[in-house]
Protein backbone atom coordinates (compact mmCIF):
# COMPACT_ATOMS: atom_id res chain seq x y z
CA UNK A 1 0.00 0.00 0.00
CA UNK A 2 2.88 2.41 0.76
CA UNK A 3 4.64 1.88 -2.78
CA UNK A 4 0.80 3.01 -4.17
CA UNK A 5 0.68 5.61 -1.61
CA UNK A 6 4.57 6.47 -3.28
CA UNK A 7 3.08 6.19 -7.32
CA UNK A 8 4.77 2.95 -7.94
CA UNK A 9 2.19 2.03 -10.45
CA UNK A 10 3.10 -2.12 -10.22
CA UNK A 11 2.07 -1.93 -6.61
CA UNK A 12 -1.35 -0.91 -8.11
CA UNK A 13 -1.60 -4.17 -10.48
CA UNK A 14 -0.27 -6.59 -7.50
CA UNK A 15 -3.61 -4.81 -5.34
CA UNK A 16 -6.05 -5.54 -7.80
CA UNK A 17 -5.04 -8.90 -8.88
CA UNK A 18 -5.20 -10.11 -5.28
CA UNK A 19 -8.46 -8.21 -4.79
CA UNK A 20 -10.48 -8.12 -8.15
CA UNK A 21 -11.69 -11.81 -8.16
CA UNK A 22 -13.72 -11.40 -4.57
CA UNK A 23 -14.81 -8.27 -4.81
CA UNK A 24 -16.16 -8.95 -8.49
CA UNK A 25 -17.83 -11.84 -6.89
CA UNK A 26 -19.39 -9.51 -4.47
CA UNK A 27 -20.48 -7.55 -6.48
CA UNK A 28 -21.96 -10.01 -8.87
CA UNK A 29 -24.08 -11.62 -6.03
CA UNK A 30 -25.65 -8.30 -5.41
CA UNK A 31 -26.09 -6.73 -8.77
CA UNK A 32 -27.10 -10.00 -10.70
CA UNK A 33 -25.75 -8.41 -13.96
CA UNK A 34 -22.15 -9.13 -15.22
CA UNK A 35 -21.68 -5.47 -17.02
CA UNK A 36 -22.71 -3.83 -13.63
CA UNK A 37 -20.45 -6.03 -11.57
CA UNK A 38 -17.67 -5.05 -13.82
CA UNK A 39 -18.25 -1.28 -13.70
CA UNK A 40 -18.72 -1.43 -10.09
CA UNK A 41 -15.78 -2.85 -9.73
CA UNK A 42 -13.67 -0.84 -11.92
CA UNK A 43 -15.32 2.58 -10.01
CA UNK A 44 -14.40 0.83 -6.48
CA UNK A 45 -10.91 0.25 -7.13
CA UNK A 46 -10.94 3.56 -9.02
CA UNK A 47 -11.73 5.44 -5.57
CA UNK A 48 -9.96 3.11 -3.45
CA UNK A 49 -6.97 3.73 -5.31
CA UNK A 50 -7.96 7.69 -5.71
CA UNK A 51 -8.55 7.79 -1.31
CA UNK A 52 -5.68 4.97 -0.37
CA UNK A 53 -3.92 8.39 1.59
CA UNK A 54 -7.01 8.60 3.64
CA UNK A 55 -7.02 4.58 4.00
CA UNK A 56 -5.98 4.25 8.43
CA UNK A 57 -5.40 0.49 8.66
CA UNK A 58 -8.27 0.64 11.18
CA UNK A 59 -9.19 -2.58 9.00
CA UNK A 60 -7.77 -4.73 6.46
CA UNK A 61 -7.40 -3.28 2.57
CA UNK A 62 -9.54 -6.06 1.52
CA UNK A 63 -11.98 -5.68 4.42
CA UNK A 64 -12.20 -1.62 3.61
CA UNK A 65 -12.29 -2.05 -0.13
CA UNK A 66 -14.87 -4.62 0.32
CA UNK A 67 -16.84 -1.69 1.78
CA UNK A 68 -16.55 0.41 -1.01
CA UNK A 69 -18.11 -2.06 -3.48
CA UNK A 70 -20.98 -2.66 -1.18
CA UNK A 71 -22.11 0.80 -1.34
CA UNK A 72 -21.11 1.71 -5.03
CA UNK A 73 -23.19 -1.64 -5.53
CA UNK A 74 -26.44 -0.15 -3.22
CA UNK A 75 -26.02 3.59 -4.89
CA UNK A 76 -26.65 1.31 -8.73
CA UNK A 77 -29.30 -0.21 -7.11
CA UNK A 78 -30.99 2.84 -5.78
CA UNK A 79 -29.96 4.20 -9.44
CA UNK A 80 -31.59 1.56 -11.28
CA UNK A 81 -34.75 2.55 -8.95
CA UNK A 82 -34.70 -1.22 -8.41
CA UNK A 83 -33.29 -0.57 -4.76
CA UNK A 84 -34.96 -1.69 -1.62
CA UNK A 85 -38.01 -0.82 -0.13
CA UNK A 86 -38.47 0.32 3.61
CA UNK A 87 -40.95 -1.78 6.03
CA UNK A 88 -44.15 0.91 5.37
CA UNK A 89 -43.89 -0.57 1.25
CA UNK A 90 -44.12 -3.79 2.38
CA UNK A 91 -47.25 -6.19 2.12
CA UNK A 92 -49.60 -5.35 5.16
CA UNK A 93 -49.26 -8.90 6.40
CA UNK A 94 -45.92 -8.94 8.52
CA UNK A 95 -43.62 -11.52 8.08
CA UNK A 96 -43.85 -14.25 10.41
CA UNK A 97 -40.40 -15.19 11.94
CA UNK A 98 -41.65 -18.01 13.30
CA UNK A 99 -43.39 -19.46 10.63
CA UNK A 100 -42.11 -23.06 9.95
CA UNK A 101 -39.73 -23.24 7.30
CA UNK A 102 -38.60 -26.54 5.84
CA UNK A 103 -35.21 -27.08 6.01
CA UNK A 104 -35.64 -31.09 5.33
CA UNK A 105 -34.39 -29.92 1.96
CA UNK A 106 -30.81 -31.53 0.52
CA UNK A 107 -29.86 -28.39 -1.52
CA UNK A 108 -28.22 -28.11 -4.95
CA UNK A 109 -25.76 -25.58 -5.15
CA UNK A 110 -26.51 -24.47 -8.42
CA UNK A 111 -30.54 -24.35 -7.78
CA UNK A 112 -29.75 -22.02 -5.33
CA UNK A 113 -27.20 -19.89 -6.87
CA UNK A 114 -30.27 -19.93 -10.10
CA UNK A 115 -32.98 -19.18 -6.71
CA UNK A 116 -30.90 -16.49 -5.68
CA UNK A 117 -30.41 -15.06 -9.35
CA UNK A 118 -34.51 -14.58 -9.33
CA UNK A 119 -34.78 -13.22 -6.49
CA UNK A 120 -35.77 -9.60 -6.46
CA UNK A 121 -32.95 -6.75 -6.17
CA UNK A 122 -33.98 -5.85 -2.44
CA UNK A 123 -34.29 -9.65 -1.37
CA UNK A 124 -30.93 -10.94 -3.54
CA UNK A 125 -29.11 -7.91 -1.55
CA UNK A 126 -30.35 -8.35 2.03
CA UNK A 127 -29.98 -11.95 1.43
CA UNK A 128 -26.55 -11.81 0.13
CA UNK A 129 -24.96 -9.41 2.97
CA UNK A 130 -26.14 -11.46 5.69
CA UNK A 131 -25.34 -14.96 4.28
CA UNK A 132 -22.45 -14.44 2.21
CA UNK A 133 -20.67 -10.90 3.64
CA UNK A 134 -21.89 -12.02 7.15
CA UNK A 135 -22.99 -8.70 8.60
CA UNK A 136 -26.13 -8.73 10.97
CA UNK A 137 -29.33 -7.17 10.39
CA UNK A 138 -28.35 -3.48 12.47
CA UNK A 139 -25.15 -3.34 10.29
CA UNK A 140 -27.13 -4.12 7.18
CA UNK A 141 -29.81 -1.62 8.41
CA UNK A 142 -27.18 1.67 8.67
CA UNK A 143 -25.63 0.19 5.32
CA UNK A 144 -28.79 0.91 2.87
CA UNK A 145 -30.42 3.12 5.37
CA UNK A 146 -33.28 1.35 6.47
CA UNK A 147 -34.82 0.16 9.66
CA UNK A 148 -33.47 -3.30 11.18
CA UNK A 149 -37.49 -4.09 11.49
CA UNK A 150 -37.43 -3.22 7.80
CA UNK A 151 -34.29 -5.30 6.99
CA UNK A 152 -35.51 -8.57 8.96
CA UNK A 153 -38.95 -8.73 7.21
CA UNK A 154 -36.92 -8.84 3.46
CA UNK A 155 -34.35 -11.62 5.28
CA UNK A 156 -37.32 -13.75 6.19
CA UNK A 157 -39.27 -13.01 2.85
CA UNK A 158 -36.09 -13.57 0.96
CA UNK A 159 -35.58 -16.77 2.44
CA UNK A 160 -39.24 -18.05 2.00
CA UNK A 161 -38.95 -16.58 -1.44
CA UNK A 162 -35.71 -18.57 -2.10
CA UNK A 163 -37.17 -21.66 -0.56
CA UNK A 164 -40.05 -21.16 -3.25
CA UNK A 165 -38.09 -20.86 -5.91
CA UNK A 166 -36.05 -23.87 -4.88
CA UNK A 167 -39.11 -26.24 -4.49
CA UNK A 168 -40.19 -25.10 -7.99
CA UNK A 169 -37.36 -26.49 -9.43
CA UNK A 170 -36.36 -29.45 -7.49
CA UNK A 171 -33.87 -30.14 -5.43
CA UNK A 172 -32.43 -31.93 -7.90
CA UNK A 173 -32.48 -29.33 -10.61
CA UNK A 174 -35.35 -30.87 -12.55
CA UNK A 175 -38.27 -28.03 -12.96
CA UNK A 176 -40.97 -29.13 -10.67
């Protein structure tokens, strides 16, 4: 980081080939689109490299850059106008969280990576910081600015939604 910091422009290569691959990934589980994954990607190590002066080791490079595609990933979202929606948009029935769910299910990796691809931009993005980037509901509630009520009601109807989605196909991957 200190030979970037200097303008030693290989440093900047070595970064983002030890970097691009996850946070590409990231961003692909989030966006569900391949061109915006790529842009986002590009414009996150763009600023990254742009603010790395400003960077205070209070957390890992990765960790910090991570952050940075996460919210150039929400601001396309809320862009596209395909963003999330806060708890008062949401059917009038709450979600249940203790509504039965069954997990008797042997899942298929690829059914659910095609379950999650369906899933609606809100859903696929509360659903994918939880599970995959492992942040709780509160930090996931100050990240896209909504209520943690409002962020637990799309985890659960992501889930059931997901679980749908997966039943319709079959476990197996034969359609249903």
């Amino acid at each position: 980081m200190q030979q970037c910091i200097n303008g030693e422009t290989a440093s900047y290569r070595l970064l983002y080939q030890r970097y691009a691959k996850a946070m590409y990934n990231t961003a692909l589980r989030m966006l569900n689109k391949v061109a915006d994954a790529e842009d986002v990607l590009q414009e996150s190590f763009t600023d990254a490299f742009l603010q790395l002066e400003h960077f205070q080791n209070r957390a890992t490079f990765g960790a910090w850059l991570k952050q940075i595609v996460i919210h150039k990933c929400i601001n396309h979202l809320k862009k596209s106008k395909t963003g999330l929606v806060g708890i008062d948009s949401l059917e009038n029935s709450p979600a249940d969280a203790d509504e039965p769910v069954n997990n008797d299910i042997e899942l298929n990796v690829e059914v659910v990576k095609r379950g999650i691809a369906q899933l609606a931009d809100g859903y696929r993005t509360v659903l994918t910081l939880y599970l995959f980037e492992g942040y709780d509901h509160e930090e996931i509630a100050a990240i896209l600015n909504l209520q943690p009520s409002s962020v637990r009601t799309q985890y659960i109807r992501a889930k059931q939604k997901l679980l749908q989605l997966i039943k319709k196909e079959d476990v197996y991957g034969r359609p249903a």
